[in-house]
C-alpha atoms as a PDB file:
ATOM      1  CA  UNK A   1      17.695   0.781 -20.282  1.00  0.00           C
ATOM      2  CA  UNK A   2      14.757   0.852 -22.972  1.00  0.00           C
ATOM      3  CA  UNK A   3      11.069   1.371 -22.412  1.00  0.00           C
ATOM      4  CA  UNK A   4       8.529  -0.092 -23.351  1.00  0.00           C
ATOM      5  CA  UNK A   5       6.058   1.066 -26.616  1.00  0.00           C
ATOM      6  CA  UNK A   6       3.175   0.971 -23.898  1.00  0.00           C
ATOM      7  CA  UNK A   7       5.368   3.830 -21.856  1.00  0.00           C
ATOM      8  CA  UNK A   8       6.387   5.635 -25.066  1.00  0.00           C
ATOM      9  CA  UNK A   9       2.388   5.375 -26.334  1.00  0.00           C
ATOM     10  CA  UNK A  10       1.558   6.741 -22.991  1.00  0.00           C
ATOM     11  CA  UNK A  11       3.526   9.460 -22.577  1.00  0.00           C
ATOM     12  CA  UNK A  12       2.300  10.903 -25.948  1.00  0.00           C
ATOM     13  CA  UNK A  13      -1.271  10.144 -25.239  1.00  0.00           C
ATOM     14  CA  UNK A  14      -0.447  11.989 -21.985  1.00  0.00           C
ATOM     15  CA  UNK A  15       0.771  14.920 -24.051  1.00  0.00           C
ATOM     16  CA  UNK A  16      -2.400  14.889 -26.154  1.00  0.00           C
ATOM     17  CA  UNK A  17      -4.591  16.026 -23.094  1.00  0.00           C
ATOM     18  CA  UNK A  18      -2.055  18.177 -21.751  1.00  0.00           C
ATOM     19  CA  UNK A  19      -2.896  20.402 -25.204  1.00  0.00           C
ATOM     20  CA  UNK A  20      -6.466  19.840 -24.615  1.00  0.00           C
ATOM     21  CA  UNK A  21      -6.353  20.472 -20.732  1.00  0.00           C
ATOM     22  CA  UNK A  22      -9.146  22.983 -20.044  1.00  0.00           C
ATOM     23  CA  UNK A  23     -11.313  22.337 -22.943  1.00  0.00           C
ATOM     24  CA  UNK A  24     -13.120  19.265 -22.271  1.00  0.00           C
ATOM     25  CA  UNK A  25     -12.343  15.452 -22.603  1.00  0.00           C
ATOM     26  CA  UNK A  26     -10.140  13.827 -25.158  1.00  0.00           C
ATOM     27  CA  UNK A  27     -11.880  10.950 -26.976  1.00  0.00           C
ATOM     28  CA  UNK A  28     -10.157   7.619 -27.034  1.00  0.00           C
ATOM     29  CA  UNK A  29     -10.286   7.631 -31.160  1.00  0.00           C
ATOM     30  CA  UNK A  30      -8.917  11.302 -31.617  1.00  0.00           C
ATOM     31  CA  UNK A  31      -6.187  10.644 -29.010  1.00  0.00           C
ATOM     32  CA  UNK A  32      -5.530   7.185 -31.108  1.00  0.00           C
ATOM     33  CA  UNK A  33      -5.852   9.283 -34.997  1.00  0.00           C
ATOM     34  CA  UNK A  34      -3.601  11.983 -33.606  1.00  0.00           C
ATOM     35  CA  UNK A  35      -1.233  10.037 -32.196  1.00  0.00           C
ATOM     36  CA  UNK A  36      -1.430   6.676 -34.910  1.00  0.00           C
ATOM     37  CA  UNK A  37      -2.045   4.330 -32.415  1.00  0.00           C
ATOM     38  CA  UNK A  38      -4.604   1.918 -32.521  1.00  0.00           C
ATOM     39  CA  UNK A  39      -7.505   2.079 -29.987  1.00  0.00           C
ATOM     40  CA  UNK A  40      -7.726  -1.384 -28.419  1.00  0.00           C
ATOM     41  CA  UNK A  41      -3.962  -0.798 -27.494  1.00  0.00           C
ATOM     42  CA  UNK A  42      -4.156   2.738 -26.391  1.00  0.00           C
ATOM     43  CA  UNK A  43      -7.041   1.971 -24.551  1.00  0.00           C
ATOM     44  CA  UNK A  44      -4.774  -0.879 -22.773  1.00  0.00           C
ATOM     45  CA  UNK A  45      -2.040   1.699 -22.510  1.00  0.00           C
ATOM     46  CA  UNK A  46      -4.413   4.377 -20.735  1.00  0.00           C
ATOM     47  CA  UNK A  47      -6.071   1.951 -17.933  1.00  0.00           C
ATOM     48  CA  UNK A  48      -3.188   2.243 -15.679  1.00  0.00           C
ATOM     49  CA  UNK A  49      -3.341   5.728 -15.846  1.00  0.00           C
ATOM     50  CA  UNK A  50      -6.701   6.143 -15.070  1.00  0.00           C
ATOM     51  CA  UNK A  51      -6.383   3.169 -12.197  1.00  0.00           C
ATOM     52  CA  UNK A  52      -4.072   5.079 -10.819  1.00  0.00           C
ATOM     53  CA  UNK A  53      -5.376   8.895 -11.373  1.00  0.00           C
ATOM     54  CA  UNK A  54      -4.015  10.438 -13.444  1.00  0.00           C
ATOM     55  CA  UNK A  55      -6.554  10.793 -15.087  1.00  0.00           C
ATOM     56  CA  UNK A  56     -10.195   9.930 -15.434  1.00  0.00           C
ATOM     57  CA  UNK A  57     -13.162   9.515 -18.324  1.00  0.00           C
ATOM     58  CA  UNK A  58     -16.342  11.250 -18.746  1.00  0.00           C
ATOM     59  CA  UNK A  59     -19.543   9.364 -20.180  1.00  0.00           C
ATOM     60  CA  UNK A  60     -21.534   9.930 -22.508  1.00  0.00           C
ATOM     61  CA  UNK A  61     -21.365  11.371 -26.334  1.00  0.00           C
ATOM     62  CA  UNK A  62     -19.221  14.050 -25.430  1.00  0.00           C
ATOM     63  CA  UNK A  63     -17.134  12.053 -23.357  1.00  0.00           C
ATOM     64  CA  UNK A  64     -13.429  10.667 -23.262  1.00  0.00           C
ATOM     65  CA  UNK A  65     -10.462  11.154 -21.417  1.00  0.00           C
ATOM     66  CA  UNK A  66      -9.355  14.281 -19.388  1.00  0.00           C
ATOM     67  CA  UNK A  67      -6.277  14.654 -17.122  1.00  0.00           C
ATOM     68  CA  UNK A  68      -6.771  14.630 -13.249  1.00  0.00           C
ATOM     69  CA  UNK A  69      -4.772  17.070 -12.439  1.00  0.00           C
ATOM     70  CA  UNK A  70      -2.997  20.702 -14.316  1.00  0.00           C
ATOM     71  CA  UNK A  71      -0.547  19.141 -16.748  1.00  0.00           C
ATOM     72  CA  UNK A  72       2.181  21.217 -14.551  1.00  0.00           C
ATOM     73  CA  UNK A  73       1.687  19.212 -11.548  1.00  0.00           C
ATOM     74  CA  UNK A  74       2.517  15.871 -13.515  1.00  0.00           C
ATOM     75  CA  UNK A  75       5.664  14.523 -14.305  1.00  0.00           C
ATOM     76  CA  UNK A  76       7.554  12.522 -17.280  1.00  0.00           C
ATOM     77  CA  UNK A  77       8.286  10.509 -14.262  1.00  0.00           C
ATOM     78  CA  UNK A  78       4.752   9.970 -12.884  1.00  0.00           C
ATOM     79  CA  UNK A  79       3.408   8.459 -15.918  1.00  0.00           C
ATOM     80  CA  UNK A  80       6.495   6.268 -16.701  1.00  0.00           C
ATOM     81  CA  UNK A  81       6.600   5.127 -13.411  1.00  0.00           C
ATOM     82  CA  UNK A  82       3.125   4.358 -13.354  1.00  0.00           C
ATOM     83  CA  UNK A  83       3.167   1.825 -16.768  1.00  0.00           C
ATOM     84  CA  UNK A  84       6.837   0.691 -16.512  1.00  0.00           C
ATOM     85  CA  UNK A  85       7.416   0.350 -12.642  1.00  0.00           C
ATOM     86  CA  UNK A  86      10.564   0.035 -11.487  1.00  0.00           C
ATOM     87  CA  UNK A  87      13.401   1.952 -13.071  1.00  0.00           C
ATOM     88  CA  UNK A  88      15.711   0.208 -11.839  1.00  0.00           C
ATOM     89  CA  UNK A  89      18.367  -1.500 -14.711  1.00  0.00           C
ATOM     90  CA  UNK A  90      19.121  -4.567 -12.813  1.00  0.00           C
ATOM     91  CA  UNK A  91      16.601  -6.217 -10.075  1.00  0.00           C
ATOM     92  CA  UNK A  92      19.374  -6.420  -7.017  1.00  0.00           C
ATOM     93  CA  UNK A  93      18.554  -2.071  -6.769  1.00  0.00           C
ATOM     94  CA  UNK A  94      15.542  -2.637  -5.811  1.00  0.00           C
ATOM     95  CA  UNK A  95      15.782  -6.114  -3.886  1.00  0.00           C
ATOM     96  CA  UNK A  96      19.390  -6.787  -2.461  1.00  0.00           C
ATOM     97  CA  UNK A  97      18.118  -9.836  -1.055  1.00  0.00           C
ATOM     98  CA  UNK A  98      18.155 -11.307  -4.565  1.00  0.00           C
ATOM     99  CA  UNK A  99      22.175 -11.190  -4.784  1.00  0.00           C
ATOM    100  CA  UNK A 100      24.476 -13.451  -2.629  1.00  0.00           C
ATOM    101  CA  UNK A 101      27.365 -10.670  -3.747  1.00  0.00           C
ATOM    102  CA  UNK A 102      25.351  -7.344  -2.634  1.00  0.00           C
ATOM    103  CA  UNK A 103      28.625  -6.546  -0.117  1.00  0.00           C
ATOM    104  CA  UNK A 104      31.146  -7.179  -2.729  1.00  0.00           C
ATOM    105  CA  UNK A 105      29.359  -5.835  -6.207  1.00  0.00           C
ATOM    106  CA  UNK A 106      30.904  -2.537  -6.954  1.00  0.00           C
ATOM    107  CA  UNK A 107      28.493  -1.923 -10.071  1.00  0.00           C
ATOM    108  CA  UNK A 108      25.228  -2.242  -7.871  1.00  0.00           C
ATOM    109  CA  UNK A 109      26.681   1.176  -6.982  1.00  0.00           C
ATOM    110  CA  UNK A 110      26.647   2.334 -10.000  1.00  0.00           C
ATOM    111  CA  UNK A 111      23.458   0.747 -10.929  1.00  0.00           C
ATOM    112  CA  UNK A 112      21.683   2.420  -7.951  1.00  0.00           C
ATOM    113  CA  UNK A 113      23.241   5.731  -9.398  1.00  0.00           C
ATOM    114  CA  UNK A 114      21.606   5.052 -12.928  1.00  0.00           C
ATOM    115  CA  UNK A 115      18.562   4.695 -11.489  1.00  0.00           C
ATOM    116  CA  UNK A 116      18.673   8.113  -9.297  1.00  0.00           C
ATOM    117  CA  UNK A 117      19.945   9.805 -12.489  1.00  0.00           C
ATOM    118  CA  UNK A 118      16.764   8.394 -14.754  1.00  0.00           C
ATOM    119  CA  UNK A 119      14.333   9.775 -12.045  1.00  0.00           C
ATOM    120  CA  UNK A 120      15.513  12.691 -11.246  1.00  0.00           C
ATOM    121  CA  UNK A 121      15.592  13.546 -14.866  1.00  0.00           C
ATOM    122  CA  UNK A 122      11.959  12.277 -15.487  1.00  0.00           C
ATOM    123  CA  UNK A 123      10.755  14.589 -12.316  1.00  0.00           C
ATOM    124  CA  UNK A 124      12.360  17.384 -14.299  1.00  0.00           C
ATOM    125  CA  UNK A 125      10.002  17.493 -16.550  1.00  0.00           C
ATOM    126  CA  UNK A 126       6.225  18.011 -16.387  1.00  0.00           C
ATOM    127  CA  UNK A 127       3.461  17.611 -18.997  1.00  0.00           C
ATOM    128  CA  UNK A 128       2.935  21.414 -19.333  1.00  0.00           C
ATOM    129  CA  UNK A 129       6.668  21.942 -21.034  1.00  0.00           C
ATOM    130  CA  UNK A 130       5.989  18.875 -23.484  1.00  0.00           C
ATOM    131  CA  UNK A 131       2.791  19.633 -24.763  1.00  0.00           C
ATOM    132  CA  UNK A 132       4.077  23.489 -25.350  1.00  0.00           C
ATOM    133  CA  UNK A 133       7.178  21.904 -27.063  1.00  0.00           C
ATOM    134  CA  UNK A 134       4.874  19.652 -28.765  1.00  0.00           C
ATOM    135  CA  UNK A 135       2.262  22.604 -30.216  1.00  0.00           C
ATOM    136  CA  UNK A 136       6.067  24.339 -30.963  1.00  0.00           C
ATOM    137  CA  UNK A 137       6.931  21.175 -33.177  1.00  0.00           C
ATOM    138  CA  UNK A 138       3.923  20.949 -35.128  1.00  0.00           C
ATOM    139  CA  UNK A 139       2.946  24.721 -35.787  1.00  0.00           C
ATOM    140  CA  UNK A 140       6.861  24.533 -37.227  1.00  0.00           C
ATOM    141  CA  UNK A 141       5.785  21.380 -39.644  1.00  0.00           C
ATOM    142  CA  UNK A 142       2.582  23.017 -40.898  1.00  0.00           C
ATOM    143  CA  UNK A 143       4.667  26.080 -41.232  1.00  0.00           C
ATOM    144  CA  UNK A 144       7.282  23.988 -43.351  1.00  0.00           C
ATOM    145  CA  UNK A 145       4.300  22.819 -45.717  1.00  0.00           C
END
């Protein structure tokens, strides 16, 4: 299983106002600089997000984007779930009705068990432990320079 840029690019963006949580909204631009993606796709990348609430924006010249909730009480596997869907590796997990050999497959077992295995490790981990890991990672660079 691979995902997609847009759930990589999220997650990170997601990790961005984890660090900020607490201290105001998160423009769109310093998200994008920190992060070196461009705007008009991260601002693609963060509409589901906020569609869905996880987080929300703020007008005005202070605005931007701030997370909906403490970045402890939101998973890896919220926000993957939330741009990739399904996690599911093949498409008969989710809809047996799609495969004339659901009674007989022996890997749709195992398939099924891939996809527990992938959640369960995304719900492991909430925003809170990245973004700590993440301040970790780049006080060590800075440190390094």
């Amino acid at each position: 299983m691979k995902l997609s840029t847009k759930a990589r690019y999220a997650v990170r963006a997601m990790i961005e106002l984890s660090r900020e949580y607490g201290k105001g909204p998160l423009q769109l631009k310093m998200i994008a600089k920190r992060q070196d993606i461009s705007d008009k796709y991260l601002e693609q990348v963060l509409s589901p997000l906020r569609v869905n609430g996880l987080i929300f924006t703020q007008k005005g010249s202070r605005g931007g984007y701030v997370l909906s909730r403490a970045p402890e009480e939101i998973t890896l596997y919220d926000v993957v779930h939330i741009v990739e869907g399904s996690l599911a590796p093949v498409d008969c997990v989710d809809n047996n009705e799609i495969c004339s050999r659901r009674d007989l497959c022996v890997t749709r077992d195992v398939w099924s068990k891939l996809k527990e295995v992938i959640i369960r490790e995304l719900e492991s981990v909430n925003l809170a432990e990245l973004a700590a890991k993440q301040s970790e990672r780049y006080s060590e660079v800075l440190f390094l320079e």
